[in-house]
N, C-alpha and C. Protein backbone atom coordinates (compact mmCIF):
# COMPACT_ATOMS: atom_id res chain seq x y z
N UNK A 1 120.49 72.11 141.52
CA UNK A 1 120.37 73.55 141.50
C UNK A 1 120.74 74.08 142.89
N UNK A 2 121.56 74.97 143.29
CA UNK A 2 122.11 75.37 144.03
C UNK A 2 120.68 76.13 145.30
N UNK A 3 121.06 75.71 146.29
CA UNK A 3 119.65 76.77 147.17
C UNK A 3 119.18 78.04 147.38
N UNK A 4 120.47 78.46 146.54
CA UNK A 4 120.41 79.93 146.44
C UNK A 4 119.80 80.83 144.97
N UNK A 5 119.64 79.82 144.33
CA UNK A 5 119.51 80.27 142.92
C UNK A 5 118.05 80.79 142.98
N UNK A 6 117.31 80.59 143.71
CA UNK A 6 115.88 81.34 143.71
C UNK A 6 116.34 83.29 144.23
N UNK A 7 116.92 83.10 144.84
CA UNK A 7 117.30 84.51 145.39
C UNK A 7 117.66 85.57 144.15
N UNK A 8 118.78 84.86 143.51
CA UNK A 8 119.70 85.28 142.13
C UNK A 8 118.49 85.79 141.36
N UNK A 9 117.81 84.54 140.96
CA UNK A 9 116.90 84.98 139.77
C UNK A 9 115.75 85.59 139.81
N UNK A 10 115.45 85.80 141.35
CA UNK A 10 114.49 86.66 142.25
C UNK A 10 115.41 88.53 141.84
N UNK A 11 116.55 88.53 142.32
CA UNK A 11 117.41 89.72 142.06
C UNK A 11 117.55 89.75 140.69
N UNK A 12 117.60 89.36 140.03
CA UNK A 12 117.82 89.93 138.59
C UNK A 12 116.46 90.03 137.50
N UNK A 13 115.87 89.27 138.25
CA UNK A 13 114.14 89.99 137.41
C UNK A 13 113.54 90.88 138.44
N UNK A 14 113.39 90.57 139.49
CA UNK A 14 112.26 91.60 140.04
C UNK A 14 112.94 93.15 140.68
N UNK A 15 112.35 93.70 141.16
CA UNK A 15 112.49 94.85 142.23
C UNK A 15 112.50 94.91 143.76
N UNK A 16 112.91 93.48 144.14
CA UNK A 16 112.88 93.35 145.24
C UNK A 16 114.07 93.75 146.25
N UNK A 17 115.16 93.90 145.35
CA UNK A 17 116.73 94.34 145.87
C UNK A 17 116.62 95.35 146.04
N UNK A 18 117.26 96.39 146.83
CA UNK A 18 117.37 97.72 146.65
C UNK A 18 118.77 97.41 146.35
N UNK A 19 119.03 98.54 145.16
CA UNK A 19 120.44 98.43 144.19
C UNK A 19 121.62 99.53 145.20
N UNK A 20 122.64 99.16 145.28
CA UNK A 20 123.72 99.30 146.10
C UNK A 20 123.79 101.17 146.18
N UNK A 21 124.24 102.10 146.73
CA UNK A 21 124.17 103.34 146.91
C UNK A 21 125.12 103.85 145.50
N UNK A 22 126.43 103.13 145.11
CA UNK A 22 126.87 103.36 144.14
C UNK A 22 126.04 103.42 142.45
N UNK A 23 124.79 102.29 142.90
CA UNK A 23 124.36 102.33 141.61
C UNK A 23 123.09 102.29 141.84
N UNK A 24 122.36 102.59 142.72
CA UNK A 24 121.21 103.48 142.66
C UNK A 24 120.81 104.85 142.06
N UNK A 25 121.96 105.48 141.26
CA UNK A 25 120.90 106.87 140.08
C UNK A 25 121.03 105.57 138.69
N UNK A 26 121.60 104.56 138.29
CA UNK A 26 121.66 104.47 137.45
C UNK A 26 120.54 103.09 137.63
N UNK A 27 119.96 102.66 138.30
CA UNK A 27 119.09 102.28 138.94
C UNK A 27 117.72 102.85 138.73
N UNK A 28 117.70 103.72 139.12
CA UNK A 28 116.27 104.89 139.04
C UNK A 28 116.38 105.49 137.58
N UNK A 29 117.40 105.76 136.68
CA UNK A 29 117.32 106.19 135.01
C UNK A 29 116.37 105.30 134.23
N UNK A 30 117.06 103.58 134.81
CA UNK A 30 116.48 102.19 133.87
C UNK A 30 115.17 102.70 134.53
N UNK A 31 114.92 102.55 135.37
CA UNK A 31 113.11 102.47 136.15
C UNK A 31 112.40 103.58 135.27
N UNK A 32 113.22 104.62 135.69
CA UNK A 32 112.09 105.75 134.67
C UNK A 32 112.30 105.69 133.30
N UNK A 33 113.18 104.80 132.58
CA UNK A 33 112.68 104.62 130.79
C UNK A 33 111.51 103.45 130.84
N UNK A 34 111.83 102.60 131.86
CA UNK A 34 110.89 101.44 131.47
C UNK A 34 109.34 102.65 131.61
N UNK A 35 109.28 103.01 132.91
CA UNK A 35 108.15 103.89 133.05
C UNK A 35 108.09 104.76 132.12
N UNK A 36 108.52 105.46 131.45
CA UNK A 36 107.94 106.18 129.93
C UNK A 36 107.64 105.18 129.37
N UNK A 37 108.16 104.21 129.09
CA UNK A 37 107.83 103.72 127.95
C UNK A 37 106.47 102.62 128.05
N UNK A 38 106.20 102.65 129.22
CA UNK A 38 104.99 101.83 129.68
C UNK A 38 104.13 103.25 129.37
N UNK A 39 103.89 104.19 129.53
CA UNK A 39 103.40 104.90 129.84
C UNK A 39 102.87 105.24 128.15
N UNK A 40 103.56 105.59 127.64
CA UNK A 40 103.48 105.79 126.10
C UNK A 40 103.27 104.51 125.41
N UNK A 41 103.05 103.55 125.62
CA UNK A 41 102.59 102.28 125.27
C UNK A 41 101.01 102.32 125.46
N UNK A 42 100.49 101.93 127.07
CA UNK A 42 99.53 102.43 127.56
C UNK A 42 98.36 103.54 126.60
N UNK A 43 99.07 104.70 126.32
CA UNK A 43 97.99 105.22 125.54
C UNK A 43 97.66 104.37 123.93
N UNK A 44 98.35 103.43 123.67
CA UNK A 44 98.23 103.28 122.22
C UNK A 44 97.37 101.74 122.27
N UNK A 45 97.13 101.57 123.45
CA UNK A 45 96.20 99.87 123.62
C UNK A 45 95.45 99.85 122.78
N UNK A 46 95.27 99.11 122.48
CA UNK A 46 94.37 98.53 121.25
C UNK A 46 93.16 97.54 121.67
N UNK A 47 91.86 97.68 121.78
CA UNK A 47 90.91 96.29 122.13
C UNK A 47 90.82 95.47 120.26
N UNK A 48 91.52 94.26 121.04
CA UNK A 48 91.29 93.62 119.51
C UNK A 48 90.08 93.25 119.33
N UNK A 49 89.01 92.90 119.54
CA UNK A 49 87.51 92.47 119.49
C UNK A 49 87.09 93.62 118.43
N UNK A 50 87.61 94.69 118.58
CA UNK A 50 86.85 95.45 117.60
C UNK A 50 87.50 95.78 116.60
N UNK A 51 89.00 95.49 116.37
CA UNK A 51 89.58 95.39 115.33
C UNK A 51 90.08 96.86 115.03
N UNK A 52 90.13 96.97 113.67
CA UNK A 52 90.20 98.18 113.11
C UNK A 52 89.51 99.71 112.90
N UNK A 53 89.18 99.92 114.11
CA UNK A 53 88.28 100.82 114.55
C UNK A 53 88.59 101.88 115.70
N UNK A 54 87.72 102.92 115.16
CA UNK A 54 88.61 104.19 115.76
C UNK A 54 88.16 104.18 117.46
N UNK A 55 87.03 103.17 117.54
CA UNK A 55 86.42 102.90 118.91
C UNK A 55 87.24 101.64 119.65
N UNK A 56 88.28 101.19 118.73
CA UNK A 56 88.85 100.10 119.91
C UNK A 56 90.04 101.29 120.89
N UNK A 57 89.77 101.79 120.85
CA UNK A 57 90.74 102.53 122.03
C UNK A 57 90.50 103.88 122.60
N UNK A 58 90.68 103.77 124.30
CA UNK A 58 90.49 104.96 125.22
C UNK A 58 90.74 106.22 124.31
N UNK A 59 92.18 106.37 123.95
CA UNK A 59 92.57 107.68 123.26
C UNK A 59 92.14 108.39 122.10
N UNK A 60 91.96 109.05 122.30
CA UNK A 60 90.60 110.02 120.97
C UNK A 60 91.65 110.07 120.07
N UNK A 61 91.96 109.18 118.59
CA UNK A 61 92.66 109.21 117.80
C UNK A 61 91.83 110.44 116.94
N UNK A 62 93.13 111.15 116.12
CA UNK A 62 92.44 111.94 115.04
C UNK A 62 93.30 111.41 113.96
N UNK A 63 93.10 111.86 112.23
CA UNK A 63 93.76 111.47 111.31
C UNK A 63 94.93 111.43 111.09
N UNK A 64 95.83 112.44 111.75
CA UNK A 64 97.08 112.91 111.39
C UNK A 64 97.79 111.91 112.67
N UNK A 65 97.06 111.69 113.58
CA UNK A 65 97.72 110.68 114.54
C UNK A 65 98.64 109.32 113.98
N UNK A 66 100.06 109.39 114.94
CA UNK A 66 101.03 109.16 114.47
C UNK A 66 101.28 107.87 115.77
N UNK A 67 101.86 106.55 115.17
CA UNK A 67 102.52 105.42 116.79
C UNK A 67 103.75 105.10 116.25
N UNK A 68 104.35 105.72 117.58
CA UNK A 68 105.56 104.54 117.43
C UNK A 68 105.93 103.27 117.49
N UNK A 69 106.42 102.72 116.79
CA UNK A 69 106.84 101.50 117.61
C UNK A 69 107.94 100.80 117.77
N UNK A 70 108.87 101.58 118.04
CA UNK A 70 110.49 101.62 118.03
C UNK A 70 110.73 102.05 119.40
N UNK A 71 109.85 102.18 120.32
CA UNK A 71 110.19 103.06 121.71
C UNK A 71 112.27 102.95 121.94
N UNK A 72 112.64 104.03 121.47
CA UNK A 72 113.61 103.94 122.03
C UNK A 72 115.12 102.53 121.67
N UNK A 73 114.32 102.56 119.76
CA UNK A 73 115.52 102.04 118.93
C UNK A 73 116.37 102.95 117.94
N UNK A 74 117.44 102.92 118.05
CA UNK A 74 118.11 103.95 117.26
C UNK A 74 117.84 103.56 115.89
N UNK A 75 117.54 104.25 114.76
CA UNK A 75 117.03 104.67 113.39
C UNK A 75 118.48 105.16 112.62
N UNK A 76 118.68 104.31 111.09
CA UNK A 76 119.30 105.14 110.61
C UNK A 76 118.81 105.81 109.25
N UNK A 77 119.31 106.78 108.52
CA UNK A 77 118.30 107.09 107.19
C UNK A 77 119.27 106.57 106.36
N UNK A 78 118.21 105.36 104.96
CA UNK A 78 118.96 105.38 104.04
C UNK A 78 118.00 105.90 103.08
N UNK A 79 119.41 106.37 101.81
CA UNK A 79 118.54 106.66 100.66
C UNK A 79 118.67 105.73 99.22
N UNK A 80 117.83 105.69 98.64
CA UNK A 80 117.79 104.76 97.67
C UNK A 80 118.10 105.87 96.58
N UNK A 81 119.05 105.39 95.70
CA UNK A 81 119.78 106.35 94.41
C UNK A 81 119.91 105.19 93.12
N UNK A 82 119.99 106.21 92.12
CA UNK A 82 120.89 105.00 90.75
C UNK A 82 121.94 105.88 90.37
N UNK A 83 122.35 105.55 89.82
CA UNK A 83 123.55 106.34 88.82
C UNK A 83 123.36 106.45 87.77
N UNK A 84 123.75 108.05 87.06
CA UNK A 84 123.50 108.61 85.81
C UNK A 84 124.49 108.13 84.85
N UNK A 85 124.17 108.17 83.85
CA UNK A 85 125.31 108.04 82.75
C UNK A 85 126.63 108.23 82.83
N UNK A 86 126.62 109.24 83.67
CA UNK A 86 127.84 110.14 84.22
C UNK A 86 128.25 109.48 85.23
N UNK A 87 127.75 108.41 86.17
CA UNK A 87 128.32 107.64 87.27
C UNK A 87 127.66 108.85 88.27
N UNK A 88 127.07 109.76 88.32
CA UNK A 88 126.69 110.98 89.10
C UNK A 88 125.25 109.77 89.96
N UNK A 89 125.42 109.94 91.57
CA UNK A 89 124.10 109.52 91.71
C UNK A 89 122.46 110.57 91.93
N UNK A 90 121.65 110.03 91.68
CA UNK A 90 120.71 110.69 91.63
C UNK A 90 119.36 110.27 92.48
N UNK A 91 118.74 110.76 93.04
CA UNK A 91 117.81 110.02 94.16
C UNK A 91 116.60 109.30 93.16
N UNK A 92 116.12 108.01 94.08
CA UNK A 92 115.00 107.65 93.08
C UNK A 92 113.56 108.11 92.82
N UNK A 93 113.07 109.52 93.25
CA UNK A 93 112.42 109.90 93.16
C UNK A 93 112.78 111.23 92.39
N UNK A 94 112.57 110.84 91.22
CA UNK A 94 113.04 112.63 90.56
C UNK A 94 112.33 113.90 90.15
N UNK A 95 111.68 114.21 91.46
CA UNK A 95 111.13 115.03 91.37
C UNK A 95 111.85 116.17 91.66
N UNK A 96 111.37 117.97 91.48
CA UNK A 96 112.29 119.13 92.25
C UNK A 96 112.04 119.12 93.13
N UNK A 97 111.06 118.99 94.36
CA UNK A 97 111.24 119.56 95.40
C UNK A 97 111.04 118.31 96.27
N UNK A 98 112.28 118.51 97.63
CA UNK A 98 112.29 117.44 98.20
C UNK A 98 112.69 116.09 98.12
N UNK A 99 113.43 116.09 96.47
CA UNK A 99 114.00 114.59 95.58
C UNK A 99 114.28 113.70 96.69
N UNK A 100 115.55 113.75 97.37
CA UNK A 100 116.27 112.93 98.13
C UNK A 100 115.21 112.72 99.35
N UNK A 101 114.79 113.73 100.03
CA UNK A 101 113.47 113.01 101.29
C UNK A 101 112.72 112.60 100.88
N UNK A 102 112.33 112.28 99.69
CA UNK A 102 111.57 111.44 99.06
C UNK A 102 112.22 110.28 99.24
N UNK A 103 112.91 109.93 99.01
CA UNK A 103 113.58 109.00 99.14
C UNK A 103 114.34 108.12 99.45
N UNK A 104 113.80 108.67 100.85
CA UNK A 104 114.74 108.45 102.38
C UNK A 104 113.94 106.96 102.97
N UNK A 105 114.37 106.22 103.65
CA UNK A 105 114.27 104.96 104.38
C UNK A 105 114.33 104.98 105.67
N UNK A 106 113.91 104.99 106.76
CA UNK A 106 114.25 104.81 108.16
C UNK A 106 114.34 103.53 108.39
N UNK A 107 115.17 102.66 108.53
CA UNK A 107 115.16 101.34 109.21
C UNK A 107 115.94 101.40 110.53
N UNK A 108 115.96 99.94 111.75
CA UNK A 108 116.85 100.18 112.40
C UNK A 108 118.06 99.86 112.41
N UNK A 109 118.85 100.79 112.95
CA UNK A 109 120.35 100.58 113.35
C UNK A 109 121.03 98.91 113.34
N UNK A 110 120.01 98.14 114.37
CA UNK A 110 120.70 96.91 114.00
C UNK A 110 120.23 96.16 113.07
N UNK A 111 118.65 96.39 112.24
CA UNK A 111 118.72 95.33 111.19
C UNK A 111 119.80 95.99 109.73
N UNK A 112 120.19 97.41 109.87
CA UNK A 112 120.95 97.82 108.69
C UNK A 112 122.21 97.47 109.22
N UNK A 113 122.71 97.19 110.51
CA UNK A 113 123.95 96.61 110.73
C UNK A 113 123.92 95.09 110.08
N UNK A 114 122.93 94.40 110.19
CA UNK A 114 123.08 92.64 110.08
C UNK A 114 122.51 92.58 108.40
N UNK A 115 122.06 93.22 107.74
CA UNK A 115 121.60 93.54 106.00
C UNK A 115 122.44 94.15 105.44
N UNK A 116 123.12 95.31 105.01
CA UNK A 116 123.35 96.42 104.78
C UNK A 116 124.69 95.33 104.07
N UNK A 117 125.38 94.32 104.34
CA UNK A 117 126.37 94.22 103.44
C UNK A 117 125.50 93.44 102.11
N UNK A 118 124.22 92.88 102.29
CA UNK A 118 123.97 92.11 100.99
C UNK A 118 123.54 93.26 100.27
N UNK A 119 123.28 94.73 99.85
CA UNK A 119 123.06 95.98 99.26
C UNK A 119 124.09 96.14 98.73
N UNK A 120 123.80 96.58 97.46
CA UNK A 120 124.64 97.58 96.09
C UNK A 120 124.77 99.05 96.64
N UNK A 121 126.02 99.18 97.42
CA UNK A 121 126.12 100.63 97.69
C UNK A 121 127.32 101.42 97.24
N UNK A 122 127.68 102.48 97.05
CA UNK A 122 128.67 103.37 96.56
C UNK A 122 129.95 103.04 97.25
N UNK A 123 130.89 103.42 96.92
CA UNK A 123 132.28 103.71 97.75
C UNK A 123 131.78 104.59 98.22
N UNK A 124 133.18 104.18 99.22
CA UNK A 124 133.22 105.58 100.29
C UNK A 124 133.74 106.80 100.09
N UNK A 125 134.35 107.39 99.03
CA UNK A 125 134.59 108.26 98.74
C UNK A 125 133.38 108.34 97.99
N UNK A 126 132.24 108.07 97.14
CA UNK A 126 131.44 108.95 96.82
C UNK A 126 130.10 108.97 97.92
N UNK A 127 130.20 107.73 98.95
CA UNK A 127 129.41 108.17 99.82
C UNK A 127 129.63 109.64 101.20
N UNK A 128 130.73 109.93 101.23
CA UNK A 128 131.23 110.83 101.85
C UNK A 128 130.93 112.05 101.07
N UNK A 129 131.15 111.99 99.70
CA UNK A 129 130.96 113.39 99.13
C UNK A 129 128.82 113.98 99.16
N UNK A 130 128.41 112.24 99.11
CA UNK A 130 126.95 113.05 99.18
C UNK A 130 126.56 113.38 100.91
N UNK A 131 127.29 112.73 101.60
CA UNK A 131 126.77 113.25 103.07
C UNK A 131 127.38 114.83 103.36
N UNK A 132 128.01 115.37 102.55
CA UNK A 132 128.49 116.44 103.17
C UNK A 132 127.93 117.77 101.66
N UNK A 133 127.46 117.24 100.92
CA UNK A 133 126.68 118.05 100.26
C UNK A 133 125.57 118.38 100.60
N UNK A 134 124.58 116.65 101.06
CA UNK A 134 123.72 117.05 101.07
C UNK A 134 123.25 116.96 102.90
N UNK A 135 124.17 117.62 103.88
CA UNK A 135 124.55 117.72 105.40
C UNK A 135 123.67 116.27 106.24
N UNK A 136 124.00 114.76 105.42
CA UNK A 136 123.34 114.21 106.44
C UNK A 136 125.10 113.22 106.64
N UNK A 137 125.61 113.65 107.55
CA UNK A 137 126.76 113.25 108.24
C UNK A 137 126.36 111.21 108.28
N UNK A 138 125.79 110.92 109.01
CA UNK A 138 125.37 109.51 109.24
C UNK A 138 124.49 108.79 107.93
N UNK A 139 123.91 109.36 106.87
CA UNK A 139 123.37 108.84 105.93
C UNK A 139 124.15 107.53 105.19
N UNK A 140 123.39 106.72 104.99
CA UNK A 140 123.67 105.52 103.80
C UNK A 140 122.36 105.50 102.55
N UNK A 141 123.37 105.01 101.27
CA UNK A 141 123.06 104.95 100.47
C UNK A 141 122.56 103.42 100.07
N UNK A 142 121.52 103.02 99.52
CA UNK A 142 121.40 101.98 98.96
C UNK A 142 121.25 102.02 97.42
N UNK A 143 121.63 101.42 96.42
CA UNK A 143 121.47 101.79 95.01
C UNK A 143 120.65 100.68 94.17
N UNK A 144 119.78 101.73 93.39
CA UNK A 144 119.01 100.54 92.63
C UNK A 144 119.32 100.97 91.26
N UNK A 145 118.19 100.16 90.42
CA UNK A 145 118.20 100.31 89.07
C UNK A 145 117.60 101.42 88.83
N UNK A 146 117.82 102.22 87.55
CA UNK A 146 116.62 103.14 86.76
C UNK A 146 115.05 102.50 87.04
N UNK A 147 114.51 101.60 87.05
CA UNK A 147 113.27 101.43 86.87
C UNK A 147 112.69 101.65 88.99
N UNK A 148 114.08 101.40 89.44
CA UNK A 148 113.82 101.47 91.05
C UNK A 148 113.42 100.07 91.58
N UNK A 149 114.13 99.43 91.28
CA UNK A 149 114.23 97.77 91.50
C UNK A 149 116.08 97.31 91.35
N UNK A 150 115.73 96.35 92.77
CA UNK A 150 116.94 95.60 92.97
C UNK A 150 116.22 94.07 93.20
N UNK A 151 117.19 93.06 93.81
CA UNK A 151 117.00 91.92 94.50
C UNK A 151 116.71 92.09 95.81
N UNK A 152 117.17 92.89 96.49
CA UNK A 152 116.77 93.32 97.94
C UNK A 152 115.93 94.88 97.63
N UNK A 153 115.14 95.17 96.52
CA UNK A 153 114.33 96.63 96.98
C UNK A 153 113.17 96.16 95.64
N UNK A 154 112.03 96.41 96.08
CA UNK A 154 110.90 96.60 95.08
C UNK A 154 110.22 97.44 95.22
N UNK A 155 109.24 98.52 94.50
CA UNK A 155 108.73 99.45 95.07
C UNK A 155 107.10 98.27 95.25
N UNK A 156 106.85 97.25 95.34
CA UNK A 156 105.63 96.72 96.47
C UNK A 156 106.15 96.94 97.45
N UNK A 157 107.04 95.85 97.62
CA UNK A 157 107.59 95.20 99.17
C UNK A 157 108.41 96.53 99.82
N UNK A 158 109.24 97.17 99.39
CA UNK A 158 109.99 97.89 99.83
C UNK A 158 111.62 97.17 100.49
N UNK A 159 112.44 97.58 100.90
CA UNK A 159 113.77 97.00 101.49
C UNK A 159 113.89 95.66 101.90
N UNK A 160 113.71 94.72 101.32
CA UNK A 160 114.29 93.30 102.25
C UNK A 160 115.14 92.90 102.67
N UNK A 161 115.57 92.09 103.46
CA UNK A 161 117.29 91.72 104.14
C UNK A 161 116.80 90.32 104.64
């Protein structure tokens, strides 16, 4: 191992370098996401000893209280549809109000990049015609059966890949 390699791997994990004048703002951007995101972590600690309880943690949770835990992974929406008799798709929740956000999916960006080809989905010409009807430009479709079951979708489990 070279005598220098403590230095290297000293500079590329810690904060001990000060980063060159050229790339010191982009330097201080990384520092302050890690610091949000420590920061917004921080409030959501959990004491496991007490488990499932509104007393394992500093922060006064109320009901409607919401955690992330994606800090800062890109999300895409899919929707789960079947097709009508007519080949017309239709969302799997058929209710009037709200059908299709009913029936919306958030997963992330890269597990629907590395899944998304083993899914039954539309062409692109009829996936283009529902993103611009129904204005979600970036939307994907996943398609199931009438009963709302595939090989990759159950309504237990929800989306597998």
């Amino acid at each position: 191992m070279p005598d220098n390699a403590r230095a290297l791997v000293d500079g590329v994990y810690e904060q001990k370098i000060a980063a060159s004048a050229g790339l010191q703002t982009i330097s201080d951007v990384a520092f302050g996401k890690v610091l949000s995101q420590r920061s917004v972590a921080a409030q959501n600690l959990l004491r496991y000893d007490l488990g499932y309880d509104r007393e394992a943690s500093d922060f006064l949770w109320d009901k409607d209280r919401e955690f992330s835990t994606r800090l800062g992974e890109e999300s895409v929406d899919v929707y789960l549809a079947r097709k009508d008799i007519d080949g017309q798709l239709r969302p799997l929740v058929d209710e009037i109000d709200f059908c299709w956000e009913k029936s919306r999916l958030s997963v992330r960006k890269s597990w629907w990049q590395k899944n998304s080809g083993t899914f039954q989905c539309p062409d692109e010409e009829t996936l283009t015609c529902f993103r611009k009807r129904h204005h979600r430009p970036s939307g994907h479709i996943v398609l199931v059966s009438d009963a709302g079951e595939a090989s990759y979708y159950s309504k237990r489990f929800g989306l597998v890949g």
